[in-house]
C-alpha atoms as a PDB file:
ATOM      1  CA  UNK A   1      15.245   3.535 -24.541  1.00  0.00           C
ATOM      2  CA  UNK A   2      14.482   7.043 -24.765  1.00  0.00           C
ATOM      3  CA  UNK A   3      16.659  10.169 -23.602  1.00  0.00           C
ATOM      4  CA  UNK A   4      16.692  13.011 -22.086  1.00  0.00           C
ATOM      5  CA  UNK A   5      15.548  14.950 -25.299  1.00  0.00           C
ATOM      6  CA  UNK A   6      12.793  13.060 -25.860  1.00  0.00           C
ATOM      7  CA  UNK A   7      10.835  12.865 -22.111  1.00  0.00           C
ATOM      8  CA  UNK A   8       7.379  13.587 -24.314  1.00  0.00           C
ATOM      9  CA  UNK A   9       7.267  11.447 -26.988  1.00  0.00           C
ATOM     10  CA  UNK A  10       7.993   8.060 -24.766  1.00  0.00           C
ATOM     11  CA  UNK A  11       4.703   6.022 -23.891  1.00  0.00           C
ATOM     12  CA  UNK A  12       6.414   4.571 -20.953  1.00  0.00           C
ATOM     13  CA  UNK A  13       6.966   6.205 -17.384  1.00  0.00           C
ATOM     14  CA  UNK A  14      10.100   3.956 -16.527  1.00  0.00           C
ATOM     15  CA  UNK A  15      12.271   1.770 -18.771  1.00  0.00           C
ATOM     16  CA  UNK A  16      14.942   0.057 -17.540  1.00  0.00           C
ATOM     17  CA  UNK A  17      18.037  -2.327 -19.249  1.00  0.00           C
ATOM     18  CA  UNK A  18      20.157  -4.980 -17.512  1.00  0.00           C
ATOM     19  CA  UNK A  19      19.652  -2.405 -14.387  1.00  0.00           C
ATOM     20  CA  UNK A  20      22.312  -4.118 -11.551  1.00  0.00           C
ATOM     21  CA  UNK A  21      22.742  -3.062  -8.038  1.00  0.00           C
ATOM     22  CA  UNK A  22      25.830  -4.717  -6.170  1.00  0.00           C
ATOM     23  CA  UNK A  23      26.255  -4.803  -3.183  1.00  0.00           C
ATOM     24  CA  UNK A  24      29.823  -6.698  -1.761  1.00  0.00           C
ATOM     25  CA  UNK A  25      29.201  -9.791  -2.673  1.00  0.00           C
ATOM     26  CA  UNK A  26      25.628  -9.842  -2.870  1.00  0.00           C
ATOM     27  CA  UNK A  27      23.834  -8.981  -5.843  1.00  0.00           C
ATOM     28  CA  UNK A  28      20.594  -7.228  -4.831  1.00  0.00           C
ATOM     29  CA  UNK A  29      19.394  -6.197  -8.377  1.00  0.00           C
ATOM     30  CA  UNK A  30      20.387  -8.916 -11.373  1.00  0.00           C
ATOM     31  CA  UNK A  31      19.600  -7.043 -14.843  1.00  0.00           C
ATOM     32  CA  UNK A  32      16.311  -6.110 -14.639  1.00  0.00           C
ATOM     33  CA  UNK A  33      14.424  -4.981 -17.629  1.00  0.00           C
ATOM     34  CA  UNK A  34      11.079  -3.542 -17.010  1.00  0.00           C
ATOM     35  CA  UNK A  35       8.803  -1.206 -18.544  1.00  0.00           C
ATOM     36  CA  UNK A  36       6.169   0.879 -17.165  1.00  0.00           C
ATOM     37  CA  UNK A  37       2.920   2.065 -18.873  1.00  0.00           C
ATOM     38  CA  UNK A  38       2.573   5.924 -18.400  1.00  0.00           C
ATOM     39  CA  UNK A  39      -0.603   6.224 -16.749  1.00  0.00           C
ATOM     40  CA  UNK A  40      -0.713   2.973 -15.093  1.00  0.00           C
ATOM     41  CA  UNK A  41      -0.856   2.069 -11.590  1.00  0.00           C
ATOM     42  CA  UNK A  42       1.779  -0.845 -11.759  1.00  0.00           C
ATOM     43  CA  UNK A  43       2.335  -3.136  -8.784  1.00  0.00           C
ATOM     44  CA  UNK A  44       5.666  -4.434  -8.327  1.00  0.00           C
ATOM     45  CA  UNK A  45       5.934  -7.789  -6.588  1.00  0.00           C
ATOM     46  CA  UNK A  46       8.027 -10.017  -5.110  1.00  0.00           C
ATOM     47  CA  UNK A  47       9.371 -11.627  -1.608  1.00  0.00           C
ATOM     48  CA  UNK A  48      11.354 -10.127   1.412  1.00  0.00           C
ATOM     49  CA  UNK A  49      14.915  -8.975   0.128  1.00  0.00           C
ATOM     50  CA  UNK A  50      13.835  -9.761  -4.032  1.00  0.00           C
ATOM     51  CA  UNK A  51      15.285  -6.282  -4.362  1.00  0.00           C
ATOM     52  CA  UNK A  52      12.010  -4.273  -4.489  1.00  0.00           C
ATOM     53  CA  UNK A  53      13.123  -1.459  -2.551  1.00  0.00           C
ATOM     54  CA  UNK A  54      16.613  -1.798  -3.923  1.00  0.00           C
ATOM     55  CA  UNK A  55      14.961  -0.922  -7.486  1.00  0.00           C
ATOM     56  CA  UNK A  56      12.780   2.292  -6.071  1.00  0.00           C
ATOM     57  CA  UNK A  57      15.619   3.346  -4.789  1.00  0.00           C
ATOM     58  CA  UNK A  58      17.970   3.661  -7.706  1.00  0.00           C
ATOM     59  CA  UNK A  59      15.333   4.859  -9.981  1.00  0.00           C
ATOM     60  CA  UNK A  60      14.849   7.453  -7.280  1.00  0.00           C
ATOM     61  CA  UNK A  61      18.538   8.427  -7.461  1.00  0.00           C
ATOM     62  CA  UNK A  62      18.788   7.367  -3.515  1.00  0.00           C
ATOM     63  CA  UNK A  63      21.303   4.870  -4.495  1.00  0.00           C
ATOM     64  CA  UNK A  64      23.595   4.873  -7.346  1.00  0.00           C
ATOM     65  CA  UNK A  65      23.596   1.450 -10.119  1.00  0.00           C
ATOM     66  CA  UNK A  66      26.064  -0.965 -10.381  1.00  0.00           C
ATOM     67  CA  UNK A  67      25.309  -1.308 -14.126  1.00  0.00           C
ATOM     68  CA  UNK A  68      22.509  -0.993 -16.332  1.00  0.00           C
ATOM     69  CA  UNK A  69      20.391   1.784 -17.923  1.00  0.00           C
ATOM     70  CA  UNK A  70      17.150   3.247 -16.748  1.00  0.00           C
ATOM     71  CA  UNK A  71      15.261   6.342 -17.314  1.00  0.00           C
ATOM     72  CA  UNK A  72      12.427   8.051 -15.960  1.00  0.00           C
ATOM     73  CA  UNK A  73       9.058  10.000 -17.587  1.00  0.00           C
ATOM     74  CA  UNK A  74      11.538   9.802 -20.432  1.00  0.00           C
ATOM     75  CA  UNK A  75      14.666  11.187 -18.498  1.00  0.00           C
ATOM     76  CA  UNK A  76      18.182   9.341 -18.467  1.00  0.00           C
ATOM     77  CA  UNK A  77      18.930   8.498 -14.733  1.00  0.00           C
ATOM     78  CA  UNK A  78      22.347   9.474 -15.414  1.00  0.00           C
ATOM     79  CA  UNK A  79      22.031  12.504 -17.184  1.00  0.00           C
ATOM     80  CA  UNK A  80      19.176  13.597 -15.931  1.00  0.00           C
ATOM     81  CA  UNK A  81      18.748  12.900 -12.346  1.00  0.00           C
ATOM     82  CA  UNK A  82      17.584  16.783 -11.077  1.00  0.00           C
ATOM     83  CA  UNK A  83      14.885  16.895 -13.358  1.00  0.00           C
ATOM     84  CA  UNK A  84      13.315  13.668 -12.301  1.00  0.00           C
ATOM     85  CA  UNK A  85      13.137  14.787  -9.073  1.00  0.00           C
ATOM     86  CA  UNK A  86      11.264  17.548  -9.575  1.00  0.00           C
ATOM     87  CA  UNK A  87       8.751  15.261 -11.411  1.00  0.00           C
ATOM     88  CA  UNK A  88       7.951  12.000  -8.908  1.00  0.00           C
ATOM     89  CA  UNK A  89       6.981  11.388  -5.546  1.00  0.00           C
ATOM     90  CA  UNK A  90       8.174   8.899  -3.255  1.00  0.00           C
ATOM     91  CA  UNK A  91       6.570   7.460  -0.099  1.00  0.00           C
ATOM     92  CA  UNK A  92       9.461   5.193   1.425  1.00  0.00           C
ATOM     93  CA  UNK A  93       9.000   1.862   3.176  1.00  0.00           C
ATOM     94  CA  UNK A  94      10.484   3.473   5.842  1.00  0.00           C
ATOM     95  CA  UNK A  95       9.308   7.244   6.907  1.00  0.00           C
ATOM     96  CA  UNK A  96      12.280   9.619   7.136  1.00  0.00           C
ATOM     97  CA  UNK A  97      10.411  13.035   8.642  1.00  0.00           C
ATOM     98  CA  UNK A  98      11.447  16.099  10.628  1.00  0.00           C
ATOM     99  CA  UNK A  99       9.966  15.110  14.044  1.00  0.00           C
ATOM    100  CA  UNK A 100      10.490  18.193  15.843  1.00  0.00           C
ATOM    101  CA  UNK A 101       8.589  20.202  13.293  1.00  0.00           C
ATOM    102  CA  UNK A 102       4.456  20.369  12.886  1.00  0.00           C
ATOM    103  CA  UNK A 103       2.840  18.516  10.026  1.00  0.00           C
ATOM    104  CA  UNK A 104       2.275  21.969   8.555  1.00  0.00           C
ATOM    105  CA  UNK A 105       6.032  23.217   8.755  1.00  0.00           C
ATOM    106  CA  UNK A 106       6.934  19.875   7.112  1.00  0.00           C
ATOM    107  CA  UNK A 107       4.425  20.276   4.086  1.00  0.00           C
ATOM    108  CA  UNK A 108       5.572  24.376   4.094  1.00  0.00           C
ATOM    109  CA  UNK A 109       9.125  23.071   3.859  1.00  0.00           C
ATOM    110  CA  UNK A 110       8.792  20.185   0.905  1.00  0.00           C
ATOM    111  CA  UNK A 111       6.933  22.706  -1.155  1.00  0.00           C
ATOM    112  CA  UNK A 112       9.033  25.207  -0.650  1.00  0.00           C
ATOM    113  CA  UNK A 113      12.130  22.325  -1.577  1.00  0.00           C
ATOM    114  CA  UNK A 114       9.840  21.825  -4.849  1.00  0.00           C
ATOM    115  CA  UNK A 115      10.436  25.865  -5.547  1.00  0.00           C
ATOM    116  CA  UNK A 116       5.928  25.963  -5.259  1.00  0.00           C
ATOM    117  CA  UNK A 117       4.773  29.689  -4.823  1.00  0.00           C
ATOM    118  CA  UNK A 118       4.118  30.549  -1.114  1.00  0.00           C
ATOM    119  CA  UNK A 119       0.533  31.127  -1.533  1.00  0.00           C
ATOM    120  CA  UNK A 120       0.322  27.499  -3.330  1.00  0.00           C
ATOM    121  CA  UNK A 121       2.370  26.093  -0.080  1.00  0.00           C
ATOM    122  CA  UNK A 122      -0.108  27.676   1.727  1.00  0.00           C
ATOM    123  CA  UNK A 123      -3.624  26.709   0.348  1.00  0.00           C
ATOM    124  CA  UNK A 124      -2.250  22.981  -0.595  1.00  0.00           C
ATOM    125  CA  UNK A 125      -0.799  22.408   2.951  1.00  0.00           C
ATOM    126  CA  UNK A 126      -4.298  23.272   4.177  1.00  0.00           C
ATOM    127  CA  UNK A 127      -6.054  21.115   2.028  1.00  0.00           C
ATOM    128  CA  UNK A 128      -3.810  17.719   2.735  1.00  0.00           C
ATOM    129  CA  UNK A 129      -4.153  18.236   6.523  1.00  0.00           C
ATOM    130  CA  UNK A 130      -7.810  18.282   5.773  1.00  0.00           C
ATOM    131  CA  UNK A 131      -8.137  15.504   3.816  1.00  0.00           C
ATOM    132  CA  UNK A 132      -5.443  13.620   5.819  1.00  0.00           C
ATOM    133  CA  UNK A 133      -7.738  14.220   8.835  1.00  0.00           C
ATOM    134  CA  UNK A 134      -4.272  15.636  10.210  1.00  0.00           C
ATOM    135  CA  UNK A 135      -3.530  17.795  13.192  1.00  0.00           C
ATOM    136  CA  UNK A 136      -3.194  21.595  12.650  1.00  0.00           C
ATOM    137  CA  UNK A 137      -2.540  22.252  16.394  1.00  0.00           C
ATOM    138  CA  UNK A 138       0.765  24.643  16.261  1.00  0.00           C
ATOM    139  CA  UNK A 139       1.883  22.152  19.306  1.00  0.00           C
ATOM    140  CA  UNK A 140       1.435  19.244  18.012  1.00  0.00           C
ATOM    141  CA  UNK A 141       5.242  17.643  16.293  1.00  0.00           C
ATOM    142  CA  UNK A 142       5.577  15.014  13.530  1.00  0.00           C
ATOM    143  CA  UNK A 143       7.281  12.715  16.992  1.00  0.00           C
ATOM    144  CA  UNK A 144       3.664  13.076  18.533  1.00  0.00           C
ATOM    145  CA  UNK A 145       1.805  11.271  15.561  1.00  0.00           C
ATOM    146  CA  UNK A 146       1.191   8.100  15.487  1.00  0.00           C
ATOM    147  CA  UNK A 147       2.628   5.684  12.980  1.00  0.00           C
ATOM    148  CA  UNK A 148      -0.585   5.952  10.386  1.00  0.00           C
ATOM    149  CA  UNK A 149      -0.535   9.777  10.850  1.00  0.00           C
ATOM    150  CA  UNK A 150       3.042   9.917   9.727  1.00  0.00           C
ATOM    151  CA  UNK A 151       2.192   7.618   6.866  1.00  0.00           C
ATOM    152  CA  UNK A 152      -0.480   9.627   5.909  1.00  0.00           C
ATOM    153  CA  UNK A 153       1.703  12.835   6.805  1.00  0.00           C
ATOM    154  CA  UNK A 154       4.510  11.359   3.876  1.00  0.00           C
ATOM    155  CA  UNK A 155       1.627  10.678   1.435  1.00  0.00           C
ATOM    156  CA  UNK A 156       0.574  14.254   1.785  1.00  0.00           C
ATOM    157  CA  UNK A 157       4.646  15.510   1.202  1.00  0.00           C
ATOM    158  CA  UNK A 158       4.835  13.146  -1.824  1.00  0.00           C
ATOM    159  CA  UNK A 159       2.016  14.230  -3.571  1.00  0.00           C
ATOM    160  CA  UNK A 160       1.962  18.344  -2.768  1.00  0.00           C
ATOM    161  CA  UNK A 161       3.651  19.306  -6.177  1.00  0.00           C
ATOM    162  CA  UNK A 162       1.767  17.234  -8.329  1.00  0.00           C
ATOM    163  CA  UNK A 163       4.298  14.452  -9.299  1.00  0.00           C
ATOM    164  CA  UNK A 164       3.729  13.207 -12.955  1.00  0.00           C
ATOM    165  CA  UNK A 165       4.986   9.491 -11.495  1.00  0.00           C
ATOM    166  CA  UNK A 166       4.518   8.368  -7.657  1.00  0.00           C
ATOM    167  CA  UNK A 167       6.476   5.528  -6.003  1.00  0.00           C
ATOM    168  CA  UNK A 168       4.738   4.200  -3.411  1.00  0.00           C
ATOM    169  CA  UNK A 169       6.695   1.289  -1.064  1.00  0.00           C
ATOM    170  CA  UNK A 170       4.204  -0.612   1.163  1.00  0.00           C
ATOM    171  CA  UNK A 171       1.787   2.289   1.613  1.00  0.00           C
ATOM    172  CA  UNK A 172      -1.259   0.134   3.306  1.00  0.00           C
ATOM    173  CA  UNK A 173       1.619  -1.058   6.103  1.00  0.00           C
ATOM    174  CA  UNK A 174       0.578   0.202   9.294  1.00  0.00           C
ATOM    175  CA  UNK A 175      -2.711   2.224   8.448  1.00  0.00           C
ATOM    176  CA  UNK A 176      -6.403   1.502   9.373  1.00  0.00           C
ATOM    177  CA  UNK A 177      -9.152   1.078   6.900  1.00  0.00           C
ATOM    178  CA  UNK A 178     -10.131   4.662   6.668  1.00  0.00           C
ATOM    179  CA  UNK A 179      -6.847   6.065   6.174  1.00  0.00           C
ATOM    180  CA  UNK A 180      -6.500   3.012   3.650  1.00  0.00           C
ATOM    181  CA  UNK A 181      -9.859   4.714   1.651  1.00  0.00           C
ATOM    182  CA  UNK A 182      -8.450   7.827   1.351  1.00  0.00           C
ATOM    183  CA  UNK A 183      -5.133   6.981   0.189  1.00  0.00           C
ATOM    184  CA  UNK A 184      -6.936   4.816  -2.407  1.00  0.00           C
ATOM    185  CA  UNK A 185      -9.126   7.631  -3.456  1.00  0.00           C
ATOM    186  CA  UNK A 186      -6.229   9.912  -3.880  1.00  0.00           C
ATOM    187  CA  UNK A 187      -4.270   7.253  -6.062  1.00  0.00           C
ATOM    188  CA  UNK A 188      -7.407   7.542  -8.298  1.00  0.00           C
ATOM    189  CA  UNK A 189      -7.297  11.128  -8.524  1.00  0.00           C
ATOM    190  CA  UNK A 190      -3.966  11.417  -9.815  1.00  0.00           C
ATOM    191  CA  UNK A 191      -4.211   8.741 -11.898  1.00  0.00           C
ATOM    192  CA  UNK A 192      -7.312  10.524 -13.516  1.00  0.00           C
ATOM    193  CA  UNK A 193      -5.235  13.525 -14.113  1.00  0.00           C
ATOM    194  CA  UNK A 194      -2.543  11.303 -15.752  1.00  0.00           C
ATOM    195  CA  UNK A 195       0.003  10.426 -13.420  1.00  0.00           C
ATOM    196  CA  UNK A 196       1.709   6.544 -12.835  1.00  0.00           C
ATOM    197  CA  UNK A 197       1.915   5.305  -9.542  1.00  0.00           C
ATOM    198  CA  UNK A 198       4.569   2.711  -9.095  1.00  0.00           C
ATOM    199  CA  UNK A 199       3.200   0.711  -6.525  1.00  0.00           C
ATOM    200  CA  UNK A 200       4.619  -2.135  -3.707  1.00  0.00           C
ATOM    201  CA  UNK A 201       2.926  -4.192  -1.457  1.00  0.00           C
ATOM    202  CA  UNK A 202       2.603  -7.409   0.295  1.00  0.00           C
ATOM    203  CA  UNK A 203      -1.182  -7.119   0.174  1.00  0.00           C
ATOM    204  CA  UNK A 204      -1.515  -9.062  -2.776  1.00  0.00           C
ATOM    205  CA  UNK A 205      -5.540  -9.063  -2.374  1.00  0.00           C
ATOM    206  CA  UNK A 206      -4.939  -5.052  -3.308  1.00  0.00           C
ATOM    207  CA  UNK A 207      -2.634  -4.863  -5.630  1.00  0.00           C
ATOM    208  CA  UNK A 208      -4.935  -7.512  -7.733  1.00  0.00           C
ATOM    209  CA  UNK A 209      -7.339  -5.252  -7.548  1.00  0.00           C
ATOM    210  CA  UNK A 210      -6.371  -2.201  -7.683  1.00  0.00           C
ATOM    211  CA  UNK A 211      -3.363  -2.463 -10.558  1.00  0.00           C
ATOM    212  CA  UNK A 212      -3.849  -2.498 -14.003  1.00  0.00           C
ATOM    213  CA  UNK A 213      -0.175  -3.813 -14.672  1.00  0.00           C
ATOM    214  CA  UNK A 214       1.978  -6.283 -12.217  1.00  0.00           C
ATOM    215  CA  UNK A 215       5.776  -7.224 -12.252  1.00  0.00           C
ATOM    216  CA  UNK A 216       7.109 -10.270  -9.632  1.00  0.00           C
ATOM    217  CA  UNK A 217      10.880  -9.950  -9.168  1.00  0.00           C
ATOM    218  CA  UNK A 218      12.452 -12.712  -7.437  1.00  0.00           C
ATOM    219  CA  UNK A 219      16.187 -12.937  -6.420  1.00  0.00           C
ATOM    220  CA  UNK A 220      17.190  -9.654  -7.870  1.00  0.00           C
ATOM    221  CA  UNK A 221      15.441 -11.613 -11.733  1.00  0.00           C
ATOM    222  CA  UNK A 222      12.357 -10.050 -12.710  1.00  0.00           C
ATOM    223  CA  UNK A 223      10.467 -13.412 -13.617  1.00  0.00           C
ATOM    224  CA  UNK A 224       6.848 -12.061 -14.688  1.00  0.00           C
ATOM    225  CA  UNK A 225       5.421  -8.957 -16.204  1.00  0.00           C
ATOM    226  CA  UNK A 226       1.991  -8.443 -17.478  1.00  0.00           C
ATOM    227  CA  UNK A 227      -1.710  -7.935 -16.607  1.00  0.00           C
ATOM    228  CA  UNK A 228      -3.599 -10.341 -14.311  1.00  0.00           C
ATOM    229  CA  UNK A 229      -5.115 -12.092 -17.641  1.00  0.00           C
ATOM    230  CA  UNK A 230      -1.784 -12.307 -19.329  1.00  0.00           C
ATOM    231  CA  UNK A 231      -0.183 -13.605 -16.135  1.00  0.00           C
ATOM    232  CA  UNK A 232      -3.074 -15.879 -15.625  1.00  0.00           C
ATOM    233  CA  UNK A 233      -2.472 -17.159 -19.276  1.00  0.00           C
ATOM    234  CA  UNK A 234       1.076 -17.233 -19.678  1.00  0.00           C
ATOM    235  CA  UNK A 235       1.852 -19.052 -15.899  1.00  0.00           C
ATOM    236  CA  UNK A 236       1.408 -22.705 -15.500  1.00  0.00           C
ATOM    237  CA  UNK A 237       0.126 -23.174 -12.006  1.00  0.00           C
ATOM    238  CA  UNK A 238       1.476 -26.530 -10.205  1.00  0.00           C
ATOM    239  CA  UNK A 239      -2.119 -27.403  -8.489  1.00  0.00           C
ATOM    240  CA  UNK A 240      -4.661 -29.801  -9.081  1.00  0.00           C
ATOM    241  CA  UNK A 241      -6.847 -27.098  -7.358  1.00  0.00           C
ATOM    242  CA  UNK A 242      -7.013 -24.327  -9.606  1.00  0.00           C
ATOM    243  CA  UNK A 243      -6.412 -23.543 -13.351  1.00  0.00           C
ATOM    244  CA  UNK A 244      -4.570 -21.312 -14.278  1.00  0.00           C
ATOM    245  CA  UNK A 245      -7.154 -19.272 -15.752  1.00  0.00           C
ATOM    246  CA  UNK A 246      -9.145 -18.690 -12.632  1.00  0.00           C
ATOM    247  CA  UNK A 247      -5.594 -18.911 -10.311  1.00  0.00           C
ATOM    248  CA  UNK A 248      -5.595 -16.078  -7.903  1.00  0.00           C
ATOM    249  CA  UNK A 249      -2.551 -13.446  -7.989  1.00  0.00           C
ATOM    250  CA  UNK A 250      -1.519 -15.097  -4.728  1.00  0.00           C
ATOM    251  CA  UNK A 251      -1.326 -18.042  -6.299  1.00  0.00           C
ATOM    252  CA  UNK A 252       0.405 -17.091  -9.360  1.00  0.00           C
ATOM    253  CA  UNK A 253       2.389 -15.090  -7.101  1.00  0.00           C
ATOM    254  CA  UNK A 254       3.948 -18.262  -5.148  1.00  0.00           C
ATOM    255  CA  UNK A 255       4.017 -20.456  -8.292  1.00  0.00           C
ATOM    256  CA  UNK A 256       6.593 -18.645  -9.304  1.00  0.00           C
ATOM    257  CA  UNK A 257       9.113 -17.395  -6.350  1.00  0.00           C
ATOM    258  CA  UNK A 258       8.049 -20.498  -3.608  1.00  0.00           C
ATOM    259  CA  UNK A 259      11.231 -23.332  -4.169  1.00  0.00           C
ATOM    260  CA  UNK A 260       9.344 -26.139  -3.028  1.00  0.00           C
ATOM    261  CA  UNK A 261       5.816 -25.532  -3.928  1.00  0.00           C
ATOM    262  CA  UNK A 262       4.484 -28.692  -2.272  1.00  0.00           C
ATOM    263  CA  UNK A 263       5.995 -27.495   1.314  1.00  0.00           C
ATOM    264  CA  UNK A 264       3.351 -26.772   4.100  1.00  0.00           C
ATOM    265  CA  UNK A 265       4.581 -24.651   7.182  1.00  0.00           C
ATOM    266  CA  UNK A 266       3.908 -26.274  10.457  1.00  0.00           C
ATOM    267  CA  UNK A 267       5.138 -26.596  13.829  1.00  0.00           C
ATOM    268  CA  UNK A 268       6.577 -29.916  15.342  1.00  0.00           C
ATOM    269  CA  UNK A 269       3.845 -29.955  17.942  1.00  0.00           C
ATOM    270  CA  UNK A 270       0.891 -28.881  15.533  1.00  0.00           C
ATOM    271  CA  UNK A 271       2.079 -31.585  13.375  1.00  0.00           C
END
């Protein structure tokens, strides 16, 4: 694992050893190792309470490890934990904005929080509201917006100082097609200009298209890492239906974190 002395040479974004997150008695996080292709747009899977957000937020420094190592663009989390601010972005599950300020005092205030020049704010604030199809109506606060505006309105804040790495948790939740487009389109962008984009979602139909690497934690244990071929290849899928080389990443997916794979859910009086 690299250090904090050595952030350029690294070819991976995130690296992480036996990371552990306890909390009381349960164990949320249980020694994950994972590694994470600079450049990529890696989708990180797995069910409700697999420890997903648990993981974002440690390597965000929202919440502190148990045990473990990890660093970040080639930054120890411990050491280090300032300067990889300054370098991500991080669009949380769940929005945390100023609601009694404007979209445009909220963008002036994270750029100015990222120490950007005033006319930078300035010009980059106006683009994002543009782009965001965003109100600029002096009137109009962050409570007013509807639940896709502020998801669109935290995309914007996440991405206004050019983060080299971009965590995004569940960032098609909530938002119509169109705001879905230009997310995606924006996602490109960076990723054209270099940046990793660390991505969750339960849209498995997206991620399988849109990510060039995929993890599937389950249980706190990652249990898969790879491409969609490698997964394809290196996952034995329990169904006559499908082989594994054609399976689906839905069905790879719940191969691997379903207990009883040959369950169906029903209702007693659908039955």
């Amino acid at each position: 694992m690299t250090g904090s002395n050595s952030q350029e040479a690294t070819d991976f974004a995130i690296e992480t050893r036996e990371l552990r997150k306890v909390f009381g008695d349960v164990t949320a996080v249980d020694g994950l190792d994972l590694r994470v292709p600079g450049g990529s747009l890696f989708g990180f899977l797995g069910p409700n309470g697999a420890g997903k957000s648990t993981t974002i937020k440690m390597l965000t420094g929202l919440v502190p490890k148990t045990a473990g190592r990890a660093a970040v663009l080639g930054y120890d989390l411990d050491r280090d934990p300032v300067e990889i601010k300054r370098r991500i972005g991080v669009v949380p599950e769940e929005l945390v904005l100023f609601d009694r300020l404007t979209g445009a005092e909220y963008l002036t205030f994270v750029g100015r929080m990222y120490g950007l020049r005033a006319d930078l704010i300035r010009a980059r604030t106006g683009e994002l509201l543009d782009l965001m199809e965003l109100p600029r109506d002096p009137k109009k606060l962050i409570v007013d917006y509807s639940h896709g505006m502020k998801k669109k309105l935290a995309f914007a804040a996440a991405v206004i100082h050019e983060p080299r790495l971009l965590f995004l948790d569940e960032p098609f939740e909530g938002i119509d097609a169109i705001a879905s487009r230009m997310i995606k389109d924006l996602m490109q962008t960076l990723l054209e200009k270099g940046a990793t984009i660390f991505l969750t979602s339960h849209i498995l139909e997206i991620v399988e298209k849109l990510c060039s690497e995929i993890a599937i934690i389950h249980e706190g244990k990652l249990v898969a890492q790879g491409s969609l071929d490698e997964l394809q290849r290196g996952v034995a899928i329990a169904s006559d239906r499908v082989a594994a080389s054609r399976a689906t990443l839905e069905e790879i997916f719940l191969s691997l974190v379903e207990r009883d794979e040959t369950a169906k859910a029903t209702l007693s009086w659908l039955g």
